[in-house]
PDB file of N, CA and C in Angstrom:
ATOM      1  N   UNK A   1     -13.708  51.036  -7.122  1.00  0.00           N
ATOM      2  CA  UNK A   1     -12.320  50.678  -7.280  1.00  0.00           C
ATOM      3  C   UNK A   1     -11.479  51.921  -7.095  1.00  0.00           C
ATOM      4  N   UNK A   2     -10.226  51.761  -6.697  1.00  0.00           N
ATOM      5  CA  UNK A   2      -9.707  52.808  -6.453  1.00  0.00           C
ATOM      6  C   UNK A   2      -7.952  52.600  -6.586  1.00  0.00           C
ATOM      7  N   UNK A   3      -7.772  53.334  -7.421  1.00  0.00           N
ATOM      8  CA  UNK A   3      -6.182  52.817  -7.565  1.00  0.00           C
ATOM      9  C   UNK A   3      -5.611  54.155  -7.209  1.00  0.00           C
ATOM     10  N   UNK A   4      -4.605  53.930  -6.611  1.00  0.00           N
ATOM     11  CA  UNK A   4      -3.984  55.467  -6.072  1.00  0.00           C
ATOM     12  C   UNK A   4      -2.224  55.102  -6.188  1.00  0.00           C
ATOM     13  N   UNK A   5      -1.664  56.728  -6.301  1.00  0.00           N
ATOM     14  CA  UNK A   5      -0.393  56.639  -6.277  1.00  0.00           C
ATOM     15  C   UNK A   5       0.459  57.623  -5.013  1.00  0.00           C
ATOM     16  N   UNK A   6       1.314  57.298  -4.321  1.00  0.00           N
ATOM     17  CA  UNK A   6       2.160  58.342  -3.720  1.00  0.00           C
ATOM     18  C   UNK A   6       2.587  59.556  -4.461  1.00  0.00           C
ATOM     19  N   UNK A   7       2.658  60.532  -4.299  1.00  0.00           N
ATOM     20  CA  UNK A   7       3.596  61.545  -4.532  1.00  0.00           C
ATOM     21  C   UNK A   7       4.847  61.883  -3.615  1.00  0.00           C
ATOM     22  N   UNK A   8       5.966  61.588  -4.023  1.00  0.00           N
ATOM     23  CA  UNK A   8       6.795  62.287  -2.262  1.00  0.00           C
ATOM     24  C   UNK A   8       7.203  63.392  -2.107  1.00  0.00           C
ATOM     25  N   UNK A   9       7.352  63.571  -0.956  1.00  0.00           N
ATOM     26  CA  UNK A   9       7.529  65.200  -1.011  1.00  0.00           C
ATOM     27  C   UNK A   9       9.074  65.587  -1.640  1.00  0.00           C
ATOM     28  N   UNK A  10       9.689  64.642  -1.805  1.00  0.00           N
ATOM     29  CA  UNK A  10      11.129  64.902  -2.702  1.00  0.00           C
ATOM     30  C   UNK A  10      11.130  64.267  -3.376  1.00  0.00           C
ATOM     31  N   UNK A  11      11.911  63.734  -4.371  1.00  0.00           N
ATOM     32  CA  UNK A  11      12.656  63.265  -5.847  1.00  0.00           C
ATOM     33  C   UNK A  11      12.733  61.859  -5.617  1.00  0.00           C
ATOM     34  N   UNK A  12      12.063  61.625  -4.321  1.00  0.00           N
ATOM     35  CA  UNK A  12      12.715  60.007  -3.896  1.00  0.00           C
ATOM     36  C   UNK A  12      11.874  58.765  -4.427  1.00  0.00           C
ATOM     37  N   UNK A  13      11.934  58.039  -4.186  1.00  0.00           N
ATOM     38  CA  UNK A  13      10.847  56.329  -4.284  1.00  0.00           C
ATOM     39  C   UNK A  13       9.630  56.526  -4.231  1.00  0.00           C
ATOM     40  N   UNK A  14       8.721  56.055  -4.711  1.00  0.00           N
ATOM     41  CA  UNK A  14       7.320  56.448  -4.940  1.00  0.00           C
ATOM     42  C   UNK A  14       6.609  54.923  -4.604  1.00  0.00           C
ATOM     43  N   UNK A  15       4.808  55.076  -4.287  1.00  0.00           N
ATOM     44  CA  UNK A  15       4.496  53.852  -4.100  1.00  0.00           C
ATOM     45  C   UNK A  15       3.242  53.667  -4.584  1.00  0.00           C
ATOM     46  N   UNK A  16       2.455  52.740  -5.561  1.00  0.00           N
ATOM     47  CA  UNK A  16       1.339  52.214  -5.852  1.00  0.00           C
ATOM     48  C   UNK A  16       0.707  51.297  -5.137  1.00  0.00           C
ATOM     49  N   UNK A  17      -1.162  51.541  -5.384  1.00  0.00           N
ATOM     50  CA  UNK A  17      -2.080  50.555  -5.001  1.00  0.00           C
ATOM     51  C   UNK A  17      -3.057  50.650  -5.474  1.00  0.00           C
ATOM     52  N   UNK A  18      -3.756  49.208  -5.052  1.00  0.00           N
ATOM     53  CA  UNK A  18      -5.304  49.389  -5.773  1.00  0.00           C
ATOM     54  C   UNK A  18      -5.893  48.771  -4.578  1.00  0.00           C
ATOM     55  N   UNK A  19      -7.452  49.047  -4.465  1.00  0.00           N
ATOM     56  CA  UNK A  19      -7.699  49.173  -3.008  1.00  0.00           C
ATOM     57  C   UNK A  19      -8.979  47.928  -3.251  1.00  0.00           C
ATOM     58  N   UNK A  20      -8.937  47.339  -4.374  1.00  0.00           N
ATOM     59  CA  UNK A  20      -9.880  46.475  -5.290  1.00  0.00           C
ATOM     60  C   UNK A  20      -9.194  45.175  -4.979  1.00  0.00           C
ATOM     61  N   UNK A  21      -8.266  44.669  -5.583  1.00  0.00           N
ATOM     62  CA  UNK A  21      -7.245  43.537  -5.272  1.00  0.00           C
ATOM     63  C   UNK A  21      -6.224  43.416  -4.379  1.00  0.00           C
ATOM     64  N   UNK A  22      -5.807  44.776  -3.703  1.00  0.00           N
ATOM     65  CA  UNK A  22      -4.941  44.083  -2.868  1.00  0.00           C
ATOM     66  C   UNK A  22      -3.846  44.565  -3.640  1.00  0.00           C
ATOM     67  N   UNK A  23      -3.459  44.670  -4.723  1.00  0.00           N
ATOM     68  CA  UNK A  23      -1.753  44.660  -5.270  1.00  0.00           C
ATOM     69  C   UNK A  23      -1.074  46.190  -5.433  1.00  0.00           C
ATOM     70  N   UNK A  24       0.183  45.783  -5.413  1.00  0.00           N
ATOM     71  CA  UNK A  24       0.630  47.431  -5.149  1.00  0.00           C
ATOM     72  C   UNK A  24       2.076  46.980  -5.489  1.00  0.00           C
ATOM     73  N   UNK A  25       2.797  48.584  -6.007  1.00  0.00           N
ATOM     74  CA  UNK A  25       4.081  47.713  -6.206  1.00  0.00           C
ATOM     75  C   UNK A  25       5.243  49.348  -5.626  1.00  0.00           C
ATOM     76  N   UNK A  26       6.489  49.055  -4.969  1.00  0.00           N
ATOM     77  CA  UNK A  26       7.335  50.524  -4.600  1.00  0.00           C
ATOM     78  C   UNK A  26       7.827  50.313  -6.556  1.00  0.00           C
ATOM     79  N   UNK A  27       8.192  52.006  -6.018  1.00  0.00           N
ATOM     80  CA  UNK A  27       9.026  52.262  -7.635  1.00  0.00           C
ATOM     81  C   UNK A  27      10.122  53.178  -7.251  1.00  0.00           C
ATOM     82  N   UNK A  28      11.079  53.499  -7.845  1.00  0.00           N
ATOM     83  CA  UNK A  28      12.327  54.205  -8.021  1.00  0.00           C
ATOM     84  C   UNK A  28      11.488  55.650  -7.830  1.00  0.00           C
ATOM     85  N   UNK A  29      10.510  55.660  -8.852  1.00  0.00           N
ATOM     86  CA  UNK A  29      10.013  57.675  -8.550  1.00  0.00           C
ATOM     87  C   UNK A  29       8.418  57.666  -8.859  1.00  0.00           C
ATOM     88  N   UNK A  30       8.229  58.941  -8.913  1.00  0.00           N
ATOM     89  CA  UNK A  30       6.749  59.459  -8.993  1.00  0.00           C
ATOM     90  C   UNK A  30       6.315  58.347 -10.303  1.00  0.00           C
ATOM     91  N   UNK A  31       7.068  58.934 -11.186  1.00  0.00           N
ATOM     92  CA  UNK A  31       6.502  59.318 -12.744  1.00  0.00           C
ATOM     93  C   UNK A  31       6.488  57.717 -13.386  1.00  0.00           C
ATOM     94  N   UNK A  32       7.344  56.709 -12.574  1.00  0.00           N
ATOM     95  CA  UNK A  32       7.050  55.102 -12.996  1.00  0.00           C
ATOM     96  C   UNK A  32       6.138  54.963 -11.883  1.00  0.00           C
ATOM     97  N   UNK A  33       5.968  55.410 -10.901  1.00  0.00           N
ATOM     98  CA  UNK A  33       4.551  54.505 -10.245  1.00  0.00           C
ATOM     99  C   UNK A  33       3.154  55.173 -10.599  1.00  0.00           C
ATOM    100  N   UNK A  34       3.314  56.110 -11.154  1.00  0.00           N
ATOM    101  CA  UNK A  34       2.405  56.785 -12.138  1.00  0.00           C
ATOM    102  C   UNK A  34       1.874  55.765 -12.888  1.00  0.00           C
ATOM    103  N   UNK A  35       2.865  55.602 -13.993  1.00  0.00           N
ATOM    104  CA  UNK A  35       3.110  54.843 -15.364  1.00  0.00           C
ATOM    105  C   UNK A  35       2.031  53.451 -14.963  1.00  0.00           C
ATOM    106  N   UNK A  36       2.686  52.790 -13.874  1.00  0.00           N
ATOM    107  CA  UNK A  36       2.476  51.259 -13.178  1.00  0.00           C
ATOM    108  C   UNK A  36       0.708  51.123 -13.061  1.00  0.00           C
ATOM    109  N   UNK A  37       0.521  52.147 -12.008  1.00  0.00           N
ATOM    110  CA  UNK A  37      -0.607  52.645 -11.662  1.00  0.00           C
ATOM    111  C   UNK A  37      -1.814  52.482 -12.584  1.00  0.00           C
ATOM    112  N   UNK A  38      -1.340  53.242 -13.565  1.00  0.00           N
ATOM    113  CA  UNK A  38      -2.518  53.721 -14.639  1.00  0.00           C
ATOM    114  C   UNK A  38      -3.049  52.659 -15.613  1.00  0.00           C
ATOM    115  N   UNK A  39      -1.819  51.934 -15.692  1.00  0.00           N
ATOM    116  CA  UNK A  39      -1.604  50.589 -16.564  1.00  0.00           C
ATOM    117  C   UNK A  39      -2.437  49.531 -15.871  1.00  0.00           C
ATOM    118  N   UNK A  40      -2.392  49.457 -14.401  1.00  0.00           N
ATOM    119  CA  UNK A  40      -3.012  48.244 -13.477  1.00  0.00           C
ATOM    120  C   UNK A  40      -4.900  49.021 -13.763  1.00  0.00           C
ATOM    121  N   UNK A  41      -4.818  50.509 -13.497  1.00  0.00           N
ATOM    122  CA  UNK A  41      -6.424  50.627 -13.484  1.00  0.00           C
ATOM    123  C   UNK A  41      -7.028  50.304 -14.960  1.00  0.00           C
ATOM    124  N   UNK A  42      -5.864  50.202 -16.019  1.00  0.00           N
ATOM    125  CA  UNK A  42      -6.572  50.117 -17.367  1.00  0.00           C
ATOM    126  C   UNK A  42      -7.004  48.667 -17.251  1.00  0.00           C
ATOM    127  N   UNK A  43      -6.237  47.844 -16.157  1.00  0.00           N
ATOM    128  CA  UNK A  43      -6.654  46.324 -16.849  1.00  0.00           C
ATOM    129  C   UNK A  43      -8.075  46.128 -16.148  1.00  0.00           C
ATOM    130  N   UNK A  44      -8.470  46.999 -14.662  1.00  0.00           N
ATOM    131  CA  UNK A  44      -9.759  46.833 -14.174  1.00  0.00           C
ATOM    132  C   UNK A  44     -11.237  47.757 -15.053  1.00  0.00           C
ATOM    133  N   UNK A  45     -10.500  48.494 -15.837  1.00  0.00           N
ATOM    134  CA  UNK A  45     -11.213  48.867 -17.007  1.00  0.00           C
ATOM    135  C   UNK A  45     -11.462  50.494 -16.252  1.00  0.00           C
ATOM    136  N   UNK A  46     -10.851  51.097 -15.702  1.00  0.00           N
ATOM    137  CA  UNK A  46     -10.887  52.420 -14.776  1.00  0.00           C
ATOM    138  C   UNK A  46      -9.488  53.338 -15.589  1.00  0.00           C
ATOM    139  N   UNK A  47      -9.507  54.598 -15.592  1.00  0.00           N
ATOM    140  CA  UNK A  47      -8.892  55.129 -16.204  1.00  0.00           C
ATOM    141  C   UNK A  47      -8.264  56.514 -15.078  1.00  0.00           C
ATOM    142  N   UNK A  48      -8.976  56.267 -13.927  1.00  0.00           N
ATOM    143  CA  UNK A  48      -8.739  57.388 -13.018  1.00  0.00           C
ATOM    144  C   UNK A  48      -7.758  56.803 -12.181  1.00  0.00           C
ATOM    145  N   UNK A  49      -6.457  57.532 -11.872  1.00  0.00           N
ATOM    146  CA  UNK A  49      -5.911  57.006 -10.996  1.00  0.00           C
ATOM    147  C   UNK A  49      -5.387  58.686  -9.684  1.00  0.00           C
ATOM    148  N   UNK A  50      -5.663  58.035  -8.618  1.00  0.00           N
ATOM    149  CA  UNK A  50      -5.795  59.451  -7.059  1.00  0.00           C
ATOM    150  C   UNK A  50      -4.633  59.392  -6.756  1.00  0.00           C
ATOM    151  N   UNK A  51      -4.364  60.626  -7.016  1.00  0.00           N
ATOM    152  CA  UNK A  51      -2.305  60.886  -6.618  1.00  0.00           C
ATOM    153  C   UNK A  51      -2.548  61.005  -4.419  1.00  0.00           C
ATOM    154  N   UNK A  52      -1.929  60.843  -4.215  1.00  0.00           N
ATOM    155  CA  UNK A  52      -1.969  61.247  -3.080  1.00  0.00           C
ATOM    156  C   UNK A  52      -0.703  61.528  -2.178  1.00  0.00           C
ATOM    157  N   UNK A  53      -0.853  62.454  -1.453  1.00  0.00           N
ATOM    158  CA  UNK A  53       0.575  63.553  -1.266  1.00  0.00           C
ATOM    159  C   UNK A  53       1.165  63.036  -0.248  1.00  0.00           C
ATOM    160  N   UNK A  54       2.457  62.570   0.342  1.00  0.00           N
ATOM    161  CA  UNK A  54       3.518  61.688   0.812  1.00  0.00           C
ATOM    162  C   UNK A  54       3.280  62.565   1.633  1.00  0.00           C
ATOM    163  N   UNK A  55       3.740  61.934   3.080  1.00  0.00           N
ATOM    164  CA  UNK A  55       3.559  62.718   4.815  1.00  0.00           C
ATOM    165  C   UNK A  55       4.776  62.234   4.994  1.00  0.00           C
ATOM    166  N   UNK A  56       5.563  62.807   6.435  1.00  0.00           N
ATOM    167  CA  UNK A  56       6.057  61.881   6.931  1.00  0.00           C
ATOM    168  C   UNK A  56       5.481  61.058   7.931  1.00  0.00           C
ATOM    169  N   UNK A  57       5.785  60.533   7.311  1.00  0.00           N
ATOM    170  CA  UNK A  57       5.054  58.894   8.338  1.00  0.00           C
ATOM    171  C   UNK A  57       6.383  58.268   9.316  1.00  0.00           C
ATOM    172  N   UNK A  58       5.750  57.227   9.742  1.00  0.00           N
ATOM    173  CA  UNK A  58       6.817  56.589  10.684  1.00  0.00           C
ATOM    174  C   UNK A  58       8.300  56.376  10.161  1.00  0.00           C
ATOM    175  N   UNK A  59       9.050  56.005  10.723  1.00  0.00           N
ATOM    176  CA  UNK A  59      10.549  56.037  10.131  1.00  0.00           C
ATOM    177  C   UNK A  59      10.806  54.664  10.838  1.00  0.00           C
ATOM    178  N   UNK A  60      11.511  53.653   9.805  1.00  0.00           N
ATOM    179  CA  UNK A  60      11.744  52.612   9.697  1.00  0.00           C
ATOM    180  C   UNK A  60      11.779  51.962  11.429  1.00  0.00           C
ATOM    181  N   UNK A  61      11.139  51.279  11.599  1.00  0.00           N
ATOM    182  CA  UNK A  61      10.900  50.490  12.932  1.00  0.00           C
ATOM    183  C   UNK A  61      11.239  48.677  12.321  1.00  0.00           C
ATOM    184  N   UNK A  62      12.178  47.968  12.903  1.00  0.00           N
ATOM    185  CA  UNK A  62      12.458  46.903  12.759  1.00  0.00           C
ATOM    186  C   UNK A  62      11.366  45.776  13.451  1.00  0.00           C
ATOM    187  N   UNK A  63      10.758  46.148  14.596  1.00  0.00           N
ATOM    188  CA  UNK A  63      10.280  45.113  15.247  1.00  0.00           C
ATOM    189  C   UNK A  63       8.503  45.317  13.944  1.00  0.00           C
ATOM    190  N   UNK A  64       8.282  46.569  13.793  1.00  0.00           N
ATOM    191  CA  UNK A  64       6.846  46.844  12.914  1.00  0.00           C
ATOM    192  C   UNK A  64       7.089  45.983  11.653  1.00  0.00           C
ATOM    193  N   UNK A  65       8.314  45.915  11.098  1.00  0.00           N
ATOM    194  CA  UNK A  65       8.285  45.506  10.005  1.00  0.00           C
ATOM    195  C   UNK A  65       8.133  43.952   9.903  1.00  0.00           C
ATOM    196  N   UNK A  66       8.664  43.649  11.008  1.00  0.00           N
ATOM    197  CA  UNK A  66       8.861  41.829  11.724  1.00  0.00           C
ATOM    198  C   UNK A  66       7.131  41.439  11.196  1.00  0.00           C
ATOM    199  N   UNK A  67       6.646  42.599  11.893  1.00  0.00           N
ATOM    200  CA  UNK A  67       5.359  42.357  12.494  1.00  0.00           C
ATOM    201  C   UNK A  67       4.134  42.525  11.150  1.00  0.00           C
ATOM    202  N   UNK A  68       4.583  43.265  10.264  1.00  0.00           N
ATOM    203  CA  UNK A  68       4.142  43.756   8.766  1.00  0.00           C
ATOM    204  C   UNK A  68       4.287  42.309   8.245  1.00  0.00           C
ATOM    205  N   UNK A  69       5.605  41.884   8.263  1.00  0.00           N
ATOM    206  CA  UNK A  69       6.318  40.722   7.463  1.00  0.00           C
ATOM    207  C   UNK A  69       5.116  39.624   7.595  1.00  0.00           C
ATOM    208  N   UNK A  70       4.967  39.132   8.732  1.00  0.00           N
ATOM    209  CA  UNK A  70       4.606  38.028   9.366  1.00  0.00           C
ATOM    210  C   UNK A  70       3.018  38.100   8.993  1.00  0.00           C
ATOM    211  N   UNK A  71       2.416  39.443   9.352  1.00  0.00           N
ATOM    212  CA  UNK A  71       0.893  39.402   8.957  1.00  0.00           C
ATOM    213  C   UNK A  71       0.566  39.036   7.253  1.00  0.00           C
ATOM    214  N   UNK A  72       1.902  39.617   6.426  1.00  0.00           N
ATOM    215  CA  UNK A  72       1.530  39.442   4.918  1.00  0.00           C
ATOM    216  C   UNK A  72       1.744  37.826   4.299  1.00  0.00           C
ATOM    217  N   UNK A  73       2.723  37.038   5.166  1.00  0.00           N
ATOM    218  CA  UNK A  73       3.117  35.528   5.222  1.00  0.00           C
ATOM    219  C   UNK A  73       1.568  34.898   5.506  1.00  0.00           C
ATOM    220  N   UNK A  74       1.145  35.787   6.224  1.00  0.00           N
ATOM    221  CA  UNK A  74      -0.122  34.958   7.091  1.00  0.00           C
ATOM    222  C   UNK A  74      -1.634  34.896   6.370  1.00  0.00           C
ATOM    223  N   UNK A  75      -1.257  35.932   5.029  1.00  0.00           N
ATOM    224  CA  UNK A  75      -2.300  35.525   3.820  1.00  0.00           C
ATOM    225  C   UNK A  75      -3.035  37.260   4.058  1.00  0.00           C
ATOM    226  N   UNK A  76      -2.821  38.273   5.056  1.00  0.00           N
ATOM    227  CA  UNK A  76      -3.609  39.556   5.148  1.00  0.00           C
ATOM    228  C   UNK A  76      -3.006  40.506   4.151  1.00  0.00           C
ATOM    229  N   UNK A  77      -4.249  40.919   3.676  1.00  0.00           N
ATOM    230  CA  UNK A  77      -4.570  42.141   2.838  1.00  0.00           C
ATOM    231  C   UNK A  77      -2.963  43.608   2.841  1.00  0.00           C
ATOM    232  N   UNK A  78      -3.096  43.849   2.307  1.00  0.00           N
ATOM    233  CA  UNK A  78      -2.093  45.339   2.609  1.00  0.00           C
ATOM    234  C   UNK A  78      -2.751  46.484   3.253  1.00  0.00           C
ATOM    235  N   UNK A  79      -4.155  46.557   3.249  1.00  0.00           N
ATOM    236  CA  UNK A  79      -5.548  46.947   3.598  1.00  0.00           C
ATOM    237  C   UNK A  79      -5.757  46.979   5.369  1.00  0.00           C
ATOM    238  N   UNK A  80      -5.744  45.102   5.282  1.00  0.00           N
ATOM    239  CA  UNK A  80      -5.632  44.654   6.407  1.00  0.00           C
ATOM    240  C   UNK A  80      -4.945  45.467   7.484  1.00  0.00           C
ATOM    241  N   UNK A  81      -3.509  44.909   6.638  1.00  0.00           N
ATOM    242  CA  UNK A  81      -1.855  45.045   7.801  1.00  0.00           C
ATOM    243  C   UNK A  81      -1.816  46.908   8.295  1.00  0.00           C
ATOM    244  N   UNK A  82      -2.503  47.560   7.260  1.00  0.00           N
ATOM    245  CA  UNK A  82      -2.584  48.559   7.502  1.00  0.00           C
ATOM    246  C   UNK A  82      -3.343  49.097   9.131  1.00  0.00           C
ATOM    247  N   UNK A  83      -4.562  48.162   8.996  1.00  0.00           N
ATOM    248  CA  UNK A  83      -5.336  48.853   9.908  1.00  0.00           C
ATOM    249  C   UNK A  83      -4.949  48.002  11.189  1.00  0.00           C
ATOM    250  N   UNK A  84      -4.356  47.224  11.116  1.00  0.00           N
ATOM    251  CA  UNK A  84      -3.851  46.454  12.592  1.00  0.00           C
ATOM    252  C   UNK A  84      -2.675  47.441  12.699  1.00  0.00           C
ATOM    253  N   UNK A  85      -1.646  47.579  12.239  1.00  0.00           N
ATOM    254  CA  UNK A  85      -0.656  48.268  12.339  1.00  0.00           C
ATOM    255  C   UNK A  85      -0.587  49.885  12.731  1.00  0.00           C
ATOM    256  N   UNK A  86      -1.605  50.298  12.323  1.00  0.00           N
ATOM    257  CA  UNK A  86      -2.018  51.462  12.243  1.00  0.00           C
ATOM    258  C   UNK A  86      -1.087  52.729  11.564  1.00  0.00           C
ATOM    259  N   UNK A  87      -0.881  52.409  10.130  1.00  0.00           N
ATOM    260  CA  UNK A  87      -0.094  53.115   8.893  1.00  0.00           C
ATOM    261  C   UNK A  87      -0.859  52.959   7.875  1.00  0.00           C
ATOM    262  N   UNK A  88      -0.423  53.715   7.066  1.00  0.00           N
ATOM    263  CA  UNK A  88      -1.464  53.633   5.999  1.00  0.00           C
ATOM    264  C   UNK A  88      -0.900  52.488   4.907  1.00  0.00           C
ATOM    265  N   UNK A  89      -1.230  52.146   3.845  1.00  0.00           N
ATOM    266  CA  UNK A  89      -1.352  51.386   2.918  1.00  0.00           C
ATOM    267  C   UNK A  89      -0.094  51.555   2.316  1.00  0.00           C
ATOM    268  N   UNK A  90       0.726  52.985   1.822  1.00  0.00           N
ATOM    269  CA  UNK A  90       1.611  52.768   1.815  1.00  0.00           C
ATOM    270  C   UNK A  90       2.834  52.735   2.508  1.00  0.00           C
ATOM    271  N   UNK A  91       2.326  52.777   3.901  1.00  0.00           N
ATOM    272  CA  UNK A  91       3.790  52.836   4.924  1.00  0.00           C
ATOM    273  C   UNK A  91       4.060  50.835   4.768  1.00  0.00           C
ATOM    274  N   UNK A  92       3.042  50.378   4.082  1.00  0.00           N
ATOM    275  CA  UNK A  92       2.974  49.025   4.564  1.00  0.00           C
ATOM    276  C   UNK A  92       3.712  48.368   3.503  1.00  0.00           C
ATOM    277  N   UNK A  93       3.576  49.162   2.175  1.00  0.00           N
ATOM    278  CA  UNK A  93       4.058  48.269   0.901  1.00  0.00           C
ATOM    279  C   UNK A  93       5.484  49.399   1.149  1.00  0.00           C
ATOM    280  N   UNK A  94       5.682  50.234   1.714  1.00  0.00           N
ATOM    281  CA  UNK A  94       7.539  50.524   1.721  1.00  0.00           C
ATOM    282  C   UNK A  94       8.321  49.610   2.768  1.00  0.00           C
ATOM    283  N   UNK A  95       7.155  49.024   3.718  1.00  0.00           N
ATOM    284  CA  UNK A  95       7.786  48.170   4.783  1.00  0.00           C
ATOM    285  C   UNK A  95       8.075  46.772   4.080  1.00  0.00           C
ATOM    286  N   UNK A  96       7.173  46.599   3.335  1.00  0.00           N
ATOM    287  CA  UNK A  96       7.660  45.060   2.706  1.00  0.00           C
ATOM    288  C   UNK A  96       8.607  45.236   1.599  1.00  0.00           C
ATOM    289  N   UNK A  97       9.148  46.135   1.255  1.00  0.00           N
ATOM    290  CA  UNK A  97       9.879  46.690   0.225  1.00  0.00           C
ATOM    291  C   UNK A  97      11.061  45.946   0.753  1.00  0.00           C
ATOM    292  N   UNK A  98      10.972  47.198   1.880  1.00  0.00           N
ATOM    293  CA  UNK A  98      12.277  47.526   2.847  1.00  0.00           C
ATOM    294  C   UNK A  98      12.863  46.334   2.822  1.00  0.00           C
ATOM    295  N   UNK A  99      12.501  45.111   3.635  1.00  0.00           N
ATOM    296  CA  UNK A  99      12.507  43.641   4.234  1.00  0.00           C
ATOM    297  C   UNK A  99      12.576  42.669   3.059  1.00  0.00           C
ATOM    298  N   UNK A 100      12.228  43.398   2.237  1.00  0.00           N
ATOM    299  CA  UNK A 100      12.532  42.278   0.968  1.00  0.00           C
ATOM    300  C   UNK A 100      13.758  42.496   0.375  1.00  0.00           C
ATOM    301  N   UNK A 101      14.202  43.941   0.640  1.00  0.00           N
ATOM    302  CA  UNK A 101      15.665  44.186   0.111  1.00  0.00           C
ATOM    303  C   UNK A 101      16.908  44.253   1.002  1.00  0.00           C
ATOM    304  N   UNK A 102      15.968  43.887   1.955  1.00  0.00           N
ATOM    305  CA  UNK A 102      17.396  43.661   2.970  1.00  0.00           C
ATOM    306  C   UNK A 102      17.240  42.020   3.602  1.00  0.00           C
ATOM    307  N   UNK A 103      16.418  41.497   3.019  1.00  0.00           N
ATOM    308  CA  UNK A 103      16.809  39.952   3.462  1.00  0.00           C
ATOM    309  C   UNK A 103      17.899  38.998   2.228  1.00  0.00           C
TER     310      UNK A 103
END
């Protein structure tokens, strides 16, 4: 099992996952998707949670996100959408973020 958190390289939005179920959630900063994180590995009975250090990654693409949108409607993993898409796990849960706050 593996639950991991973003770090960003600035003060900004932060992002959780667990690589066990599938669930993941964006947060306002580090230190609540920390919080989120640690809380989700306590319920799988795991106490370790893997920080992992924010890149820049792609920068908001409308047609990717169409395309993010539609694969997660379609019942696929965050796991999944990742590896068709070719972003990582969390470029995928800031893309459904994104699209959820702007629909």
């Amino acid at each position: 099992m593996s639950v991991w958190v973003e770090k960003p390289a600035d003060t900004g939005s932060a992002v959780w996952g667990c690589s066990t179920c599938d669930r993941g959630a964006w947060c306002s900063d580090h230190t609540t998707a920390r919080l989120e994180a640690r809380t989700h590995a306590r319920g799988h009975g795991e106490s370790t949670v893997n920080v992992i250090r924010a890149h820049r990654g792609p920068t908001a693409d409308q047609t990717r996100d169409n395309r993010i949108r539609t694969l997660r409607s379609a019942g696929h993993s965050i796991r999944q959408i990742a590896e068709t898409v070719g972003i990582s796990n969390a470029g995928v849960t800031k893309s459904l973020a994104r699209t959820r706050a702007n629909a």
